[in-house]
Structures are given as C-alpha cells and as structure tokens.
Protein backbone atom coordinates (compact mmCIF):
# COMPACT_ATOMS: atom_id res chain seq x y z
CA UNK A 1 0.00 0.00 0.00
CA UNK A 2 1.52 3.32 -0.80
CA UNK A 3 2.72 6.08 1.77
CA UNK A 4 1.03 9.97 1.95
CA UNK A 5 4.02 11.68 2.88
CA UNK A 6 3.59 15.26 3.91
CA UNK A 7 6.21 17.67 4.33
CA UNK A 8 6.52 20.18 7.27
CA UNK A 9 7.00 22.96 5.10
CA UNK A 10 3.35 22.39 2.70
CA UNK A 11 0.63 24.02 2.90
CA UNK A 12 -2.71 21.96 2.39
CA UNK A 13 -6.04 23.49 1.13
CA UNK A 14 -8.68 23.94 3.58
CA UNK A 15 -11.23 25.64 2.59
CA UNK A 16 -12.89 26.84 -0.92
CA UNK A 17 -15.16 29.96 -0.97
CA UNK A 18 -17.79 30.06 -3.90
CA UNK A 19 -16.97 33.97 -5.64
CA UNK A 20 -19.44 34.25 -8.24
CA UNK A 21 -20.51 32.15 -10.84
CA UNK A 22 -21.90 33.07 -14.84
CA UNK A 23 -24.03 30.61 -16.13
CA UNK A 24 -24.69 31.26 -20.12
CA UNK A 25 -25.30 34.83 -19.13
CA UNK A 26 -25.13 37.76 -22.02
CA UNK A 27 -22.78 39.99 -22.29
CA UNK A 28 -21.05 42.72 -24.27
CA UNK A 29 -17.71 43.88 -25.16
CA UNK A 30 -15.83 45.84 -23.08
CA UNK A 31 -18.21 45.25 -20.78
CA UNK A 32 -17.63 44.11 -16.63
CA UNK A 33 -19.31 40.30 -16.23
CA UNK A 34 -19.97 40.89 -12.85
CA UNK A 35 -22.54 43.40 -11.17
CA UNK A 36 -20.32 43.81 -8.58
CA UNK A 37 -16.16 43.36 -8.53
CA UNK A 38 -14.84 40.36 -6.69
CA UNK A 39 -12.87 41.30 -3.77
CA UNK A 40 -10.49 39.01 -1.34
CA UNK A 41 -12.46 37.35 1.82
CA UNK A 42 -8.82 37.92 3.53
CA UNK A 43 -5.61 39.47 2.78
CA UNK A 44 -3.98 38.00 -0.05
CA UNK A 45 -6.25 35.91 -1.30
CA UNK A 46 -5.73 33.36 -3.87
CA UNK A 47 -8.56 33.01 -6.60
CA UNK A 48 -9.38 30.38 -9.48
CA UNK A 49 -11.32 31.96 -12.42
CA UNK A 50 -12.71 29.09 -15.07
CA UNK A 51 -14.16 30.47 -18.14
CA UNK A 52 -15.74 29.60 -21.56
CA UNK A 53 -16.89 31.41 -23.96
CA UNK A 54 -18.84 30.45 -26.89
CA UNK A 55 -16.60 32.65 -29.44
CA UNK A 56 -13.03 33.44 -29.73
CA UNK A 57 -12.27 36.32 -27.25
CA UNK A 58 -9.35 37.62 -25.86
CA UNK A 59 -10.45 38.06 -21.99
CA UNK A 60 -9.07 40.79 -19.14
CA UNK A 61 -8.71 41.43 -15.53
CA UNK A 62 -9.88 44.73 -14.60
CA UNK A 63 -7.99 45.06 -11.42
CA UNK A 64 -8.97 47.97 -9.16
CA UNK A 65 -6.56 49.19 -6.43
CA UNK A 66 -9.43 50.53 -4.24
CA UNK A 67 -9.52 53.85 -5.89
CA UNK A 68 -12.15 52.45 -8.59
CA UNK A 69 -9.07 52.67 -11.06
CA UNK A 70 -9.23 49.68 -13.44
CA UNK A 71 -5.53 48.61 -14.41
CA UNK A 72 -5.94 46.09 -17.47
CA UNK A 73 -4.20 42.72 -17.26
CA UNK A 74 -5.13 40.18 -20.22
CA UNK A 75 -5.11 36.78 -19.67
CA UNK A 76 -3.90 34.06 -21.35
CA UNK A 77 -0.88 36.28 -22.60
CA UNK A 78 -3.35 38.14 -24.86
CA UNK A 79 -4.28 35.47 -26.98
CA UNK A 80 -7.82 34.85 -27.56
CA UNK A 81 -9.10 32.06 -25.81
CA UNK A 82 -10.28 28.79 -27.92
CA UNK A 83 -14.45 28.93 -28.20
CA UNK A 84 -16.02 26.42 -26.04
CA UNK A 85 -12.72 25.10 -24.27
CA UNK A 86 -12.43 25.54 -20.57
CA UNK A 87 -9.66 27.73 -18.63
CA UNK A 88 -8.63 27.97 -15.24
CA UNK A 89 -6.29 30.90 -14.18
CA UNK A 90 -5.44 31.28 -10.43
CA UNK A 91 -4.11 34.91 -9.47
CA UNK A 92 -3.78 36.51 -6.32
CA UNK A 93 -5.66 38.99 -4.92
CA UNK A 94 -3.85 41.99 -2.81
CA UNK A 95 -5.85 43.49 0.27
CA UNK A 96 -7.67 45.91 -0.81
CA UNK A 97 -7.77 45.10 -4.51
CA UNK A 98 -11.04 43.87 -6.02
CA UNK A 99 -11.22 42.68 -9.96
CA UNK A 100 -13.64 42.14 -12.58
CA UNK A 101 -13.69 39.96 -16.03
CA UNK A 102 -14.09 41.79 -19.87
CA UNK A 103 -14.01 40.90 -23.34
CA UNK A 104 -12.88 42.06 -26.51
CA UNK A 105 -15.29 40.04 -29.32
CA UNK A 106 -19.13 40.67 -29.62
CA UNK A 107 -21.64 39.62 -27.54
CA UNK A 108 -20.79 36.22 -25.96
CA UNK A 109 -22.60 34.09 -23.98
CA UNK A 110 -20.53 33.45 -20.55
CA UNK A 111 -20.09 30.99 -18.37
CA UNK A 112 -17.55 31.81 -15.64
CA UNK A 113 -17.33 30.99 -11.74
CA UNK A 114 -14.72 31.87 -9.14
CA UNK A 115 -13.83 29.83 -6.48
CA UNK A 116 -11.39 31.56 -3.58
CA UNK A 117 -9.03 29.04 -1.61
CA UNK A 118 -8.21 28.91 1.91
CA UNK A 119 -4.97 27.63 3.54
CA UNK A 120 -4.54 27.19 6.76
C-alpha cells in the first residue's frame, strides 16, 4: 500500500469559498461580467477563475486598487481564448484590490465561476 508523505514545510487546502458564478449569461464587449467586482475574503487571497466562452475572445482582468481605477491585465498572454474550451487561471488577490472579467469580441454568452481558496 503506498505512503502519503507530507512535508513540514506544505501548505494543504482547507477551505474553498464560492466567488461568483456566470451561467450562459449575455454579455457585451468591453463590458464588466460581474454586477459587482470580486474582492479578497482575507488578505492576499488566492482566486481560481474558469471560463468559456462560446466565441473566440481575448479576456481581461480589470484590477482595481481601491480607488475604482481599473488597471488592465489580459489573460492568457493576450491570446484569444479557444471557443467552447475551458480555462482555469489562479491569481492573487492583494488586500484591498477587487477585480472584474471583460471581453474584446461581440456579444458572448458566458459561463464563468470563481472559487477563492483557503490555507490554513
């Protein structure tokens, strides 16, 4: 029978925290997915975005530093994403930061959801 072995040092996952979730909701270019921006349950926070779109689109952060100043940040190193193929980017999220998800081809039909993780 195999061994677990787990080092000192590593930090297990102990907790997941449901974000916000896009279920083949309409929306338009340029336009902010989410009614409200997702911001950290704690400092530093460490978030999983999956997304797919129905269309090629390139997709970006709109990271706001708390002064409702959007800094872009594209994902996927600005190339569009593959239609109907699922992605899963984990960032981090600063205190006091809060972000929200964009487009950049016609109307798509989005599916998205955001899961935060806890460590302990």
């Amino acid at each position: 029978m195999p061994k677990l072995i787990v080092r000192p040092e590593s930090r297990q996952f102990v907790g997941r925290t449901f974000k916000g979730a896009l279920k083949n909701l309409s929306k338009a270019v340029d336009t902010d997915w989410f009614a409200a921006n997702i911001a950290p349950s704690n400092a530093n926070s460490s978030h999983i975005i999956y997304i797919s779109c129905p269309t090629e689109t390139v997709v970006n952060l709109q990271m706001d530093d708390g002064t409702n100043t959007n800094t872009t940040m594209v994902l996927n190193t600005g190339t569009a994403l593959a239609a109907t193929c699922l992605y899963a980017f984990q960032i981090e999220v600063p205190s006091g930061y809060s972000y929200n998800i964009q487009h950049k081809t016609g109307t798509q039909l989005i599916d998205c959801w955001i899961i935060e993780l806890g460590v302990d």
